[in-house]
N, C-alpha and C. Protein backbone atom coordinates (compact mmCIF):
# COMPACT_ATOMS: atom_id res chain seq x y z
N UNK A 1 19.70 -18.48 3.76
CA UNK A 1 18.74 -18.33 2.69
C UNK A 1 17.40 -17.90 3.27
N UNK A 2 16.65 -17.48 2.44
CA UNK A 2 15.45 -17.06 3.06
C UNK A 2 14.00 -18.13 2.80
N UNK A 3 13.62 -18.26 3.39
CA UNK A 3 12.62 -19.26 3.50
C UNK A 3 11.77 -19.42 2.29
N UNK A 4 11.25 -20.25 1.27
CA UNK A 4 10.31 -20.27 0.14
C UNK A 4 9.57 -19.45 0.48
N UNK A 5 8.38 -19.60 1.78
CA UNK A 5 7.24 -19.32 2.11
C UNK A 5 7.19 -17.54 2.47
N UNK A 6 8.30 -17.14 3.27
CA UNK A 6 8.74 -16.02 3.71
C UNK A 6 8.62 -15.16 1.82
N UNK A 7 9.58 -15.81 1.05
CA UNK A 7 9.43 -14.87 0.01
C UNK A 7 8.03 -14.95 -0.73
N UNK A 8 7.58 -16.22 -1.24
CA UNK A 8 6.52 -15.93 -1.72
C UNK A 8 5.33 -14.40 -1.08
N UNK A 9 4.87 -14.74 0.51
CA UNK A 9 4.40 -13.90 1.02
C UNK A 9 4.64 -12.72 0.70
N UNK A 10 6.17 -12.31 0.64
CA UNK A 10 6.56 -10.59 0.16
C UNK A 10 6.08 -10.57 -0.80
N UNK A 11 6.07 -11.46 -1.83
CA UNK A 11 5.88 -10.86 -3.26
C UNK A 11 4.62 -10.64 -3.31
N UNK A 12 3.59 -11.20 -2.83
CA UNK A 12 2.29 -11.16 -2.80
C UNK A 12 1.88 -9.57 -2.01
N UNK A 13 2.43 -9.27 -1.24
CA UNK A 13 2.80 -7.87 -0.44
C UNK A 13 3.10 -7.42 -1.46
N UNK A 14 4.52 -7.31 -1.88
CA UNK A 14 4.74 -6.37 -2.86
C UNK A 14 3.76 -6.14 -4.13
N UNK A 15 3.18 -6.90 -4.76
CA UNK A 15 2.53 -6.95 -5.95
C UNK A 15 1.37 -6.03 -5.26
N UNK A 16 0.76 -6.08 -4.17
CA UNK A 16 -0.53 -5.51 -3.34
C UNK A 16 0.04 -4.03 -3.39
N UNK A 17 0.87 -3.75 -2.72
CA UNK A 17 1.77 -2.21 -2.66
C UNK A 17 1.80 -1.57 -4.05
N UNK A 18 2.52 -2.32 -5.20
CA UNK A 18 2.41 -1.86 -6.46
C UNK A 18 0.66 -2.03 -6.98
N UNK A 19 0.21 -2.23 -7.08
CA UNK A 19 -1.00 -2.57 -7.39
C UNK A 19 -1.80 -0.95 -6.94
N UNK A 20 -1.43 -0.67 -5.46
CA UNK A 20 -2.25 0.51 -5.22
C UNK A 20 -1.28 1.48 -5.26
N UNK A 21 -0.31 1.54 -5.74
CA UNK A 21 1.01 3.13 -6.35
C UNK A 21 0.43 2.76 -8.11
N UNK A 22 0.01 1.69 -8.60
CA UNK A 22 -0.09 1.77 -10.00
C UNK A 22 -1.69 2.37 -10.21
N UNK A 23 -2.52 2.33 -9.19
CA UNK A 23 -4.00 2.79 -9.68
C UNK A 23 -4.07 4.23 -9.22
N UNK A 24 -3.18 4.89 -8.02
CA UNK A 24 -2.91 5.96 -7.98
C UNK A 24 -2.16 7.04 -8.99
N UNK A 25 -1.15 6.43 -9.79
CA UNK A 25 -0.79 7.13 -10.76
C UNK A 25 -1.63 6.99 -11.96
N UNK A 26 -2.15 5.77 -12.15
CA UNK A 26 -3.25 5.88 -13.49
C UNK A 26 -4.03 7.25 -13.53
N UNK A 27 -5.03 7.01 -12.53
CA UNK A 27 -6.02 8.25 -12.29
C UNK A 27 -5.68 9.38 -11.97
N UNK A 28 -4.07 9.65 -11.26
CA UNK A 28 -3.79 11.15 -11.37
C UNK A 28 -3.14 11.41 -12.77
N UNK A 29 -2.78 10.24 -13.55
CA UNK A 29 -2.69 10.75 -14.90
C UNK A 29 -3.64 10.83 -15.99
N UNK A 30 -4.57 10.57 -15.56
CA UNK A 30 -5.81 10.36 -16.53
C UNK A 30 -6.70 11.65 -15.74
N UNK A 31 -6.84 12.44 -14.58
CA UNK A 31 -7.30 13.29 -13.70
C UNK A 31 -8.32 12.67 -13.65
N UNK A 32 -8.59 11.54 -13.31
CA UNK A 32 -10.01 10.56 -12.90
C UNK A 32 -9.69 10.92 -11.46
N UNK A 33 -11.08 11.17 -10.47
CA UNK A 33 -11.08 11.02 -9.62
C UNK A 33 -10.68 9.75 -8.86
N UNK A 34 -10.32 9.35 -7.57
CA UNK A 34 -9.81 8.73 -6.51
C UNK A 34 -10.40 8.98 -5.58
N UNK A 35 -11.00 7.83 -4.78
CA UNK A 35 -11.54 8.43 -3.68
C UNK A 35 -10.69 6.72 -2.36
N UNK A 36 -10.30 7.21 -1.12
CA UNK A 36 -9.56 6.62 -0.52
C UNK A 36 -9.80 5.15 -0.55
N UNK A 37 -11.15 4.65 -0.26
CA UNK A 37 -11.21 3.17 -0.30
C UNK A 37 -11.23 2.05 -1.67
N UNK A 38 -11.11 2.95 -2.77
CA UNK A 38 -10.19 2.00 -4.28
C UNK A 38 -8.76 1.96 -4.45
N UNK A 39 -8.37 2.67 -3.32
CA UNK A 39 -6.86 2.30 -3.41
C UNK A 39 -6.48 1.13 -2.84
N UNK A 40 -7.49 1.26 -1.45
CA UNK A 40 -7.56 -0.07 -0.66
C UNK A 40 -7.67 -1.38 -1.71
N UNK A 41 -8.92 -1.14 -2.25
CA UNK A 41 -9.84 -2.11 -3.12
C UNK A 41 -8.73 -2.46 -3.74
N UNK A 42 -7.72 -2.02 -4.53
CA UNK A 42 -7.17 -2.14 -5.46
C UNK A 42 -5.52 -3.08 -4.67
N UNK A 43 -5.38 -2.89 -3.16
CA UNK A 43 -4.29 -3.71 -2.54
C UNK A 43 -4.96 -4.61 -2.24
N UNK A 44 -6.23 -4.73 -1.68
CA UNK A 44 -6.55 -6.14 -1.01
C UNK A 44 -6.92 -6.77 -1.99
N UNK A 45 -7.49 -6.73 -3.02
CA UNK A 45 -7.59 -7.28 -4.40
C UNK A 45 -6.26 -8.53 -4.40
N UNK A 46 -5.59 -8.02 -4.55
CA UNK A 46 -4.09 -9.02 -4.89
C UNK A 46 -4.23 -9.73 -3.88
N UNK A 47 -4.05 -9.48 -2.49
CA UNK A 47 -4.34 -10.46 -1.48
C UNK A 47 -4.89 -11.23 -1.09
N UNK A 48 -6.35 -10.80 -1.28
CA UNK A 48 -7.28 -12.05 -1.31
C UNK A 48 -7.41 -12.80 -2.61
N UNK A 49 -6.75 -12.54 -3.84
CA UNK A 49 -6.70 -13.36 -5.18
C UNK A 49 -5.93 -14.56 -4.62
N UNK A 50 -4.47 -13.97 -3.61
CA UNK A 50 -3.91 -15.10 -3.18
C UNK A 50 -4.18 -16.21 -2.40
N UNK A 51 -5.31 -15.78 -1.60
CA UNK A 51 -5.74 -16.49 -0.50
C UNK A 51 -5.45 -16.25 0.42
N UNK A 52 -4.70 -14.97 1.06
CA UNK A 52 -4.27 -14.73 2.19
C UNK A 52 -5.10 -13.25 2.53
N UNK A 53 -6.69 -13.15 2.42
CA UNK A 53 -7.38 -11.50 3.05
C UNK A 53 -7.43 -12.03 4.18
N UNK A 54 -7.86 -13.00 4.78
CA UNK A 54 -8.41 -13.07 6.16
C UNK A 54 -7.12 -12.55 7.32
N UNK A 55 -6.02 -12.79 6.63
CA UNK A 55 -4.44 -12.39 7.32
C UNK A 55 -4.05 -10.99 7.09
N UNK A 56 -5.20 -10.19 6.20
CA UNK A 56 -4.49 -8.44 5.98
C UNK A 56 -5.48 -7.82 6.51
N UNK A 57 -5.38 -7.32 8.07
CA UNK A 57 -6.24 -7.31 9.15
C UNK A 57 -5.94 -5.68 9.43
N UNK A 58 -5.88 -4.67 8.57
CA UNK A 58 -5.99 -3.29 8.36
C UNK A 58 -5.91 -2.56 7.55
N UNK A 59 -6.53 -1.20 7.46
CA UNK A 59 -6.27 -0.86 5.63
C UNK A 59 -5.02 -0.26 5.55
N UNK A 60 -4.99 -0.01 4.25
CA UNK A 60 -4.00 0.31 3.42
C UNK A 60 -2.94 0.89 3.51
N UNK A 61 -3.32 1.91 4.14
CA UNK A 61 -2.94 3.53 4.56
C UNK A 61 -3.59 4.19 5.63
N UNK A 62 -3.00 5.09 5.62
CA UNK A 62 -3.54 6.84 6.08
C UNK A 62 -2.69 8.06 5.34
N UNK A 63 -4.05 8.88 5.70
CA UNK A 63 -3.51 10.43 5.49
C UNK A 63 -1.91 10.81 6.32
N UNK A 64 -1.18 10.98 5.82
CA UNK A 64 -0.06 12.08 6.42
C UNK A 64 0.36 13.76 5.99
N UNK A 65 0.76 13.73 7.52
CA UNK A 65 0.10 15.44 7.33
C UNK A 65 1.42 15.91 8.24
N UNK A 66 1.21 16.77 9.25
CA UNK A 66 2.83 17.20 10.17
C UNK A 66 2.82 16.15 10.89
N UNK A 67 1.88 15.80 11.60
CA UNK A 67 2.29 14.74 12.81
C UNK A 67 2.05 13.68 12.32
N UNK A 68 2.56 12.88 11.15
CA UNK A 68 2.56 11.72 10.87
C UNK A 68 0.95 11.38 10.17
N UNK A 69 0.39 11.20 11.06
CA UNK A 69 -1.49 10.75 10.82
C UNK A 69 -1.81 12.15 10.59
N UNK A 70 -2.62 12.19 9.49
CA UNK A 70 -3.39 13.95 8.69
C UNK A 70 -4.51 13.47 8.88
N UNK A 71 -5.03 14.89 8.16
CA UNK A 71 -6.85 14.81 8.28
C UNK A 71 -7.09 14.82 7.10
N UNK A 72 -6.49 13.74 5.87
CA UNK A 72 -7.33 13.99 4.70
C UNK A 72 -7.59 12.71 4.34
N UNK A 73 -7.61 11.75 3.00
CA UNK A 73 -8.30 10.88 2.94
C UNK A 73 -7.46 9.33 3.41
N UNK A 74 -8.24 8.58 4.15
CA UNK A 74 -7.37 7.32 4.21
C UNK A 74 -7.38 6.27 3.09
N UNK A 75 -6.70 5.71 3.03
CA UNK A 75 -6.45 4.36 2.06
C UNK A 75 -7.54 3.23 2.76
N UNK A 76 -8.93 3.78 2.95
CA UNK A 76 -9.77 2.68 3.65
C UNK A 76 -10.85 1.91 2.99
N UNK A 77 -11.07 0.83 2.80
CA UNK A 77 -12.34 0.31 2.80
C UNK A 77 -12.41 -1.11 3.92
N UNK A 78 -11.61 -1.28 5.02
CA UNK A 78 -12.35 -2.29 5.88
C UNK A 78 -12.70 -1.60 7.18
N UNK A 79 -11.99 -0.34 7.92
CA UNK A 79 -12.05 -0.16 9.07
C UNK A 79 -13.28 0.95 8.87
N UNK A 80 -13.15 1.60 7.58
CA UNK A 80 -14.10 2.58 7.49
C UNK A 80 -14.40 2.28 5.54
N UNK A 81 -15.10 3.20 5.09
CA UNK A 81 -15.38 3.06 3.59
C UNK A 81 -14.94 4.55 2.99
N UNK A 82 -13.86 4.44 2.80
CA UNK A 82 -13.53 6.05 2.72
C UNK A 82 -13.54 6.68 1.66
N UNK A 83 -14.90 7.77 1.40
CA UNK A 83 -14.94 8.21 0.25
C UNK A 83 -14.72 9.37 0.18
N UNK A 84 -13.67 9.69 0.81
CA UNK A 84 -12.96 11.30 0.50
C UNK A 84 -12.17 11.53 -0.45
N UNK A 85 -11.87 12.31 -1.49
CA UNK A 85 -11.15 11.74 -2.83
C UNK A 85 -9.59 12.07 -2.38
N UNK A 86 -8.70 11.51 -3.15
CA UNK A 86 -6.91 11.67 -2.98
C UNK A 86 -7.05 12.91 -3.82
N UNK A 87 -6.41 14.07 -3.24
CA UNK A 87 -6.39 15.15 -3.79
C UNK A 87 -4.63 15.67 -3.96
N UNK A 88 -4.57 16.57 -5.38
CA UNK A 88 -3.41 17.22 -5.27
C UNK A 88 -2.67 17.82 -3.83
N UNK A 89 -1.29 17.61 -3.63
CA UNK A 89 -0.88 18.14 -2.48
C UNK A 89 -0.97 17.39 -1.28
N UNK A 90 -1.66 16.18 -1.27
CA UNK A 90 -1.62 15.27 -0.27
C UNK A 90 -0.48 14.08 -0.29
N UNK A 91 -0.33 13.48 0.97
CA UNK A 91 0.44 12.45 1.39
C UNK A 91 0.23 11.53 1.95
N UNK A 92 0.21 10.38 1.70
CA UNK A 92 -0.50 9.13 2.52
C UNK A 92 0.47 8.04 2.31
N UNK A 93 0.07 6.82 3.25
CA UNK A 93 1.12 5.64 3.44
C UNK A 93 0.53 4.71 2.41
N UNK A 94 1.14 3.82 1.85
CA UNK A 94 0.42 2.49 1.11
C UNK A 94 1.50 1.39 2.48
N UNK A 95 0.46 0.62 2.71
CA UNK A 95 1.01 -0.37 4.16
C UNK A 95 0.77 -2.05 3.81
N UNK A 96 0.31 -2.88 2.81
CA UNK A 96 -0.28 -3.90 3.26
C UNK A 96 0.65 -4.84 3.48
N UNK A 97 0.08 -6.05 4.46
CA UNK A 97 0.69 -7.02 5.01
C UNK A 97 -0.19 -7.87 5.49
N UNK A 98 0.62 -8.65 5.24
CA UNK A 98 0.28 -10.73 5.86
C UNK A 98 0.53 -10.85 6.82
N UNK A 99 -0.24 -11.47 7.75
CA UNK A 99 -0.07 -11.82 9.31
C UNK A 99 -0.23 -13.01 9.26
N UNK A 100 0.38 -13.85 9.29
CA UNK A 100 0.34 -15.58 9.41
C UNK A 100 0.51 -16.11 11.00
N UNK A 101 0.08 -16.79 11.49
CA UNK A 101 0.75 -17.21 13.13
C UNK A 101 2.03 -17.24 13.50
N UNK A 102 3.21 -17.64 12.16
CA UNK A 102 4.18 -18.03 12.46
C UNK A 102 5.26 -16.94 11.96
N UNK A 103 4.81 -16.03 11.75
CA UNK A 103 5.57 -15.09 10.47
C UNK A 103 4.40 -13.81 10.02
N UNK A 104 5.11 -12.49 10.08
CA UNK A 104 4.17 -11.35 9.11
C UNK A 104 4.87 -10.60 7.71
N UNK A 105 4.73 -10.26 7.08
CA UNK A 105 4.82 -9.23 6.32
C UNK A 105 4.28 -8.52 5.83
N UNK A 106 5.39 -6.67 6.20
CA UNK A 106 4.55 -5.88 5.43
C UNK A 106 5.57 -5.09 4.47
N UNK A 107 5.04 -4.19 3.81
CA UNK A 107 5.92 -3.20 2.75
C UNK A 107 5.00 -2.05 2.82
N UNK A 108 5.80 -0.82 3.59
CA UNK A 108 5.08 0.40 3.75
C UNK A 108 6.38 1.34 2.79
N UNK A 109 5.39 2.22 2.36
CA UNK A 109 5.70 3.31 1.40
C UNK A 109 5.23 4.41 1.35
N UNK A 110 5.47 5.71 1.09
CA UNK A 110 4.78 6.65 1.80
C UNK A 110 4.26 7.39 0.15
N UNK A 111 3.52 8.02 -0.28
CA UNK A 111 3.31 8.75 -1.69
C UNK A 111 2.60 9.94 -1.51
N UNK A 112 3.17 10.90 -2.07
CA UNK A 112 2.99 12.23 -2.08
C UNK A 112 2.56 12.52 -3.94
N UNK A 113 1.38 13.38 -3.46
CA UNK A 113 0.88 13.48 -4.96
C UNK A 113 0.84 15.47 -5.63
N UNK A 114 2.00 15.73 -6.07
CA UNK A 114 2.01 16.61 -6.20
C UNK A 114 0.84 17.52 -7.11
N UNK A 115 1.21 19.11 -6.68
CA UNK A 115 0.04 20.09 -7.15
C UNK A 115 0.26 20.08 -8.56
N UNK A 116 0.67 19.58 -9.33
CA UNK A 116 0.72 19.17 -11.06
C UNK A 116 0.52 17.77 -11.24
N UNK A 117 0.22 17.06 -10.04
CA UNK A 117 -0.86 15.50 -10.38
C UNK A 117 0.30 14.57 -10.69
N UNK A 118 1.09 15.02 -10.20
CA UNK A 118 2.14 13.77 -10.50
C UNK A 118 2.91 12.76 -8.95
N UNK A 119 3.03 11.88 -8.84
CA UNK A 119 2.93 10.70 -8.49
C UNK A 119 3.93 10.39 -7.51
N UNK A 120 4.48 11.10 -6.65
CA UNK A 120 5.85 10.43 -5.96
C UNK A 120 5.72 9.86 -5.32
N UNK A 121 6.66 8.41 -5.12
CA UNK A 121 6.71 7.07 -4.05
C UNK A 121 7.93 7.43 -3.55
N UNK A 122 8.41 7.63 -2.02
CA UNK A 122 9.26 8.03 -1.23
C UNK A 122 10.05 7.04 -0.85
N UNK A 123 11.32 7.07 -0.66
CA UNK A 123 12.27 5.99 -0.09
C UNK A 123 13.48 5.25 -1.08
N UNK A 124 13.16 6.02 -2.39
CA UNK A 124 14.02 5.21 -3.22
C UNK A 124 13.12 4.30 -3.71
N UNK A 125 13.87 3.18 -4.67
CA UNK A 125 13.75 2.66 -5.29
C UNK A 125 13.28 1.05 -4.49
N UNK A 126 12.06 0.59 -4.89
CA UNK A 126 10.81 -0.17 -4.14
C UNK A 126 12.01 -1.69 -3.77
N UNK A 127 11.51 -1.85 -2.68
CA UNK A 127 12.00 -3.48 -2.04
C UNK A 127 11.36 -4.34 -3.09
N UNK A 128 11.96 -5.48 -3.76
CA UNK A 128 11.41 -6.40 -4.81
C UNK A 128 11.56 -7.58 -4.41
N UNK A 129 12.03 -8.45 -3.32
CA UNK A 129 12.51 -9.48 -2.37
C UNK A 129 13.11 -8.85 -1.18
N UNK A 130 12.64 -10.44 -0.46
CA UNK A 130 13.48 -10.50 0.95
C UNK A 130 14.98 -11.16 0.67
N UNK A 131 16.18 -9.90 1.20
CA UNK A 131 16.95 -10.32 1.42
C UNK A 131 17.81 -10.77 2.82
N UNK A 132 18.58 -12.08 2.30
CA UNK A 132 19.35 -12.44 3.34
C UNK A 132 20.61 -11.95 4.15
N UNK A 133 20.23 -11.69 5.34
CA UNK A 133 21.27 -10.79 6.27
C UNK A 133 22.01 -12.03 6.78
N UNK A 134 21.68 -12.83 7.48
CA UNK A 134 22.26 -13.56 7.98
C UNK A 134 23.16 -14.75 7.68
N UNK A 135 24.74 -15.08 8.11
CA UNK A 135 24.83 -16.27 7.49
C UNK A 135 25.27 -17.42 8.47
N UNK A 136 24.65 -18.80 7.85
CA UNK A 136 25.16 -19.57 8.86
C UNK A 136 26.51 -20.16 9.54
């Protein structure tokens, strides 16, 4: 089975992950600007509601481009304040995670925002719990 504590943590992850794929599609459907560090705002939000910011010890994202890391806007507001806006045609990671002493979690997702403003989250269909691999 998987530990109470272990799942709670994901979900709190996960809800942070959805939280910044749900304010990214709002505003590319509404064509409100985005600029990189409210996406952040909008994952660490959930995290520190929970009580666990002091444990989500990097931002959000980054730009991806050919070699993985791009040059366009990051998912930042702790390492930097990033006010470069999410533009059509770009690709970036949504990453957040809990670092506890004894245990981490994260849930990375990659989203590509196409040149007609629409919204793709890569990988299939989103992790919603930790499941159990192992049996005793």
């Amino acid at each position: 089975t998987v530990p109470e504590k272990y799942a709670t943590v994901f979900q709190i992850v996960a809800a942070a992950r959805d939280a910044a794929i749900k304010l990214v599609k709002d505003r590319f459907a509404t064509g409100s600007p985005l600029q990189g560090y409210e996406v952040d705002d909008a994952c660490r939000a959930v995290i520190e509601k929970a009580g666990y910011g002091q444990y989500f010890v990097h931002r959000t994202g980054h730009s991806i481009g050919q070699e993985v890391h791009g040059n366009g806007a990051n998912m930042d507001n702790l390492e930097t304040h990033e006010t470069r806006r999410v533009l059509p045609g770009c690709c970036f990671s949504v990453e957040p995670g809990i670092y506890l002493p004894e245990f981490g979690v994260r849930s990375e997702v990659d989203v590509f925002v196409d040149r007609q403003n629409q919204v793709h989250v890569t990988a299939g269909e989103l992790q919603r719990e930790v499941v159990a691999i192992l049996k005793n």
